[in-house]
Protein backbone atom coordinates (compact mmCIF):
# COMPACT_ATOMS: atom_id res chain seq x y z
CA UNK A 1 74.92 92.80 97.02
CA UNK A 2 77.44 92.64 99.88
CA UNK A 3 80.63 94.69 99.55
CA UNK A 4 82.40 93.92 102.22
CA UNK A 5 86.05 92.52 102.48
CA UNK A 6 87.83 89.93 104.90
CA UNK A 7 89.28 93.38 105.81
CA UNK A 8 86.70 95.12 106.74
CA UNK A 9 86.14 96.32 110.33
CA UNK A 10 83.57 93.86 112.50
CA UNK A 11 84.04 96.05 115.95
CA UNK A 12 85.68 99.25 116.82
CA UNK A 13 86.84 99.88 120.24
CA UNK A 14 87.73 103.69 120.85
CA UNK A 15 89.43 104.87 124.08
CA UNK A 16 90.07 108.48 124.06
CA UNK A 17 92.96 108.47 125.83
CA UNK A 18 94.41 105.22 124.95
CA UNK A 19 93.54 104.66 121.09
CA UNK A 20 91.52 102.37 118.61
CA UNK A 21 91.90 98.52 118.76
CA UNK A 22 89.80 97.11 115.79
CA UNK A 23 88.58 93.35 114.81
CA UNK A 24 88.78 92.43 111.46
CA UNK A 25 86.03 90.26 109.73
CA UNK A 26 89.37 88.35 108.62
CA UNK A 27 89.83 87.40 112.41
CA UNK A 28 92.35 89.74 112.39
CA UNK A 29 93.01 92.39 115.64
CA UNK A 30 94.79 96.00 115.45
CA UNK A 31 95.69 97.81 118.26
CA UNK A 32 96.68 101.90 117.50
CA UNK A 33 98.30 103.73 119.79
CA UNK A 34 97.37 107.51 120.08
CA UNK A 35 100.91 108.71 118.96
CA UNK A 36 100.93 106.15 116.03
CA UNK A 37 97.82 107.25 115.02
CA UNK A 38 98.97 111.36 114.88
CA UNK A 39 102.04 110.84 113.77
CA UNK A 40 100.18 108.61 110.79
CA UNK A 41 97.46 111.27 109.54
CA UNK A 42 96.84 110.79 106.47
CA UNK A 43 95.64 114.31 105.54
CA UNK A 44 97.30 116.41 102.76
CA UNK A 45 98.44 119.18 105.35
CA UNK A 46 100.84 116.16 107.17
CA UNK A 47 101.62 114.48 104.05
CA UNK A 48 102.66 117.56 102.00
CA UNK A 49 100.34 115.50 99.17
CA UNK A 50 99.36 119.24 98.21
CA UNK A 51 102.83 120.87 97.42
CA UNK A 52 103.38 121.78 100.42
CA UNK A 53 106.11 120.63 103.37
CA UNK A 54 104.43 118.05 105.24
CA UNK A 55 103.44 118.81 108.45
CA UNK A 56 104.19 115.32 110.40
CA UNK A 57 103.79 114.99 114.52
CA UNK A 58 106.18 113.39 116.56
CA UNK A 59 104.25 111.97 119.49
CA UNK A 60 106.26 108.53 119.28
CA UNK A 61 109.51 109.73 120.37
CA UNK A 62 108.74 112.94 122.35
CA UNK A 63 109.16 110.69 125.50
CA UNK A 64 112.66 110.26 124.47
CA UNK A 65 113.28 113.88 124.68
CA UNK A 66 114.45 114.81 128.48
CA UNK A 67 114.48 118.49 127.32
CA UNK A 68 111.14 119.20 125.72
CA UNK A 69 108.81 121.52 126.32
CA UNK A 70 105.39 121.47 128.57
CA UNK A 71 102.61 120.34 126.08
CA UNK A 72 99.46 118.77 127.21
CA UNK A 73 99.08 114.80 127.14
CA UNK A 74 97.58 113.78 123.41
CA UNK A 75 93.57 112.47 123.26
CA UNK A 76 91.67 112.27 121.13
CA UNK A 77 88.05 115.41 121.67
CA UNK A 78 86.33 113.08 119.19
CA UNK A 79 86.07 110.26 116.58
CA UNK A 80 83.23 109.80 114.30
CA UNK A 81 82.76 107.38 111.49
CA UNK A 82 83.14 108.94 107.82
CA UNK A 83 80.88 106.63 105.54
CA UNK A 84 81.60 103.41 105.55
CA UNK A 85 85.39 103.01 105.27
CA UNK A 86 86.79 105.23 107.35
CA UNK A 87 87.01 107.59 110.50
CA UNK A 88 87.64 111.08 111.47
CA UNK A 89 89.76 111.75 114.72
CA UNK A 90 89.22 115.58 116.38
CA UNK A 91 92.56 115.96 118.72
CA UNK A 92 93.38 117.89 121.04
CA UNK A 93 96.34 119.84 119.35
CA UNK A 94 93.35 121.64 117.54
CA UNK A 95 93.88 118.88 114.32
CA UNK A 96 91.00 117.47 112.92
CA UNK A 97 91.28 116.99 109.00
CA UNK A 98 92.62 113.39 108.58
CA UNK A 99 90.30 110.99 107.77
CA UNK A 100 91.71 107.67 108.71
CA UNK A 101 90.23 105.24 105.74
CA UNK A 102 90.06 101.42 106.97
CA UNK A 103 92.36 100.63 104.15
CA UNK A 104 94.83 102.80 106.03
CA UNK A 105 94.43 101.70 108.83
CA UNK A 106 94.80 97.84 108.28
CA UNK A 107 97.82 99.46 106.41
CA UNK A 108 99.20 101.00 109.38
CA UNK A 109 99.06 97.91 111.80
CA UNK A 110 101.37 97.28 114.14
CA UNK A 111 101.22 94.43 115.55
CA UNK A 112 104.89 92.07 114.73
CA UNK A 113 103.30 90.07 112.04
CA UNK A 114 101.86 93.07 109.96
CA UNK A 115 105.50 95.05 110.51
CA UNK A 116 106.94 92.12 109.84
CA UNK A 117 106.17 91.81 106.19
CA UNK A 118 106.35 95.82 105.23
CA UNK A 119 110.64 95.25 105.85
């Protein structure tokens, strides 16, 4: 029995330094940024979904900030695929507990016409 979705993933491109850029089996394409993706974990420690005070990243806007301090350029180490719906990103800031579901993902599109209709 096949499970799969029009949203499923058909190819996943991963650039370490760039980001993820998936085709959908819907003919669909997603490009992700490396700071959209950080800033966009979906892990309890950066979504306070545990109590807590979530811990979100600001990589979007940092090069906004003339002031800031030194910090090394964001990459991903590593990306491995958890399953089959979703993948696990190992930064370079030392994070490496968000597992990135596809659902999420699709979610988290940026392209004009996906932003366009979460207004």
């Amino acid at each position: 029995m096949n499970t799969h979705t029009a949203s499923d993933p058909q190819h996943i491109a991963i650039s370490k330094s760039r980001g993820i850029k998936i085709d959908w089996a819907d003919g669909h394409r997603s490009d992700y940024p490396l700071a959209l993706l950080r800033d966009n974990c979906p892990c309890a420690s950066c979504t306070g979904s545990e109590g807590g005070v979530p811990q979100k990243t600001n990589y979007m806007n940092e090069d906004k900030n003339p002031f800031q301090m030194y910090k090394p350029r964001l990459k991903m180490e590593n990306c491995e695929e958890v399953g089959e719906y979703a993948l696990r990103i190992y930064w370079n800031d030392g994070h490496a507990t968000g597992i990135y579901s596809f659902r999420h993902l699709r979610n988290l599109c940026p392209c004009p016409a996906c932003t366009s209709t979460k207004q």
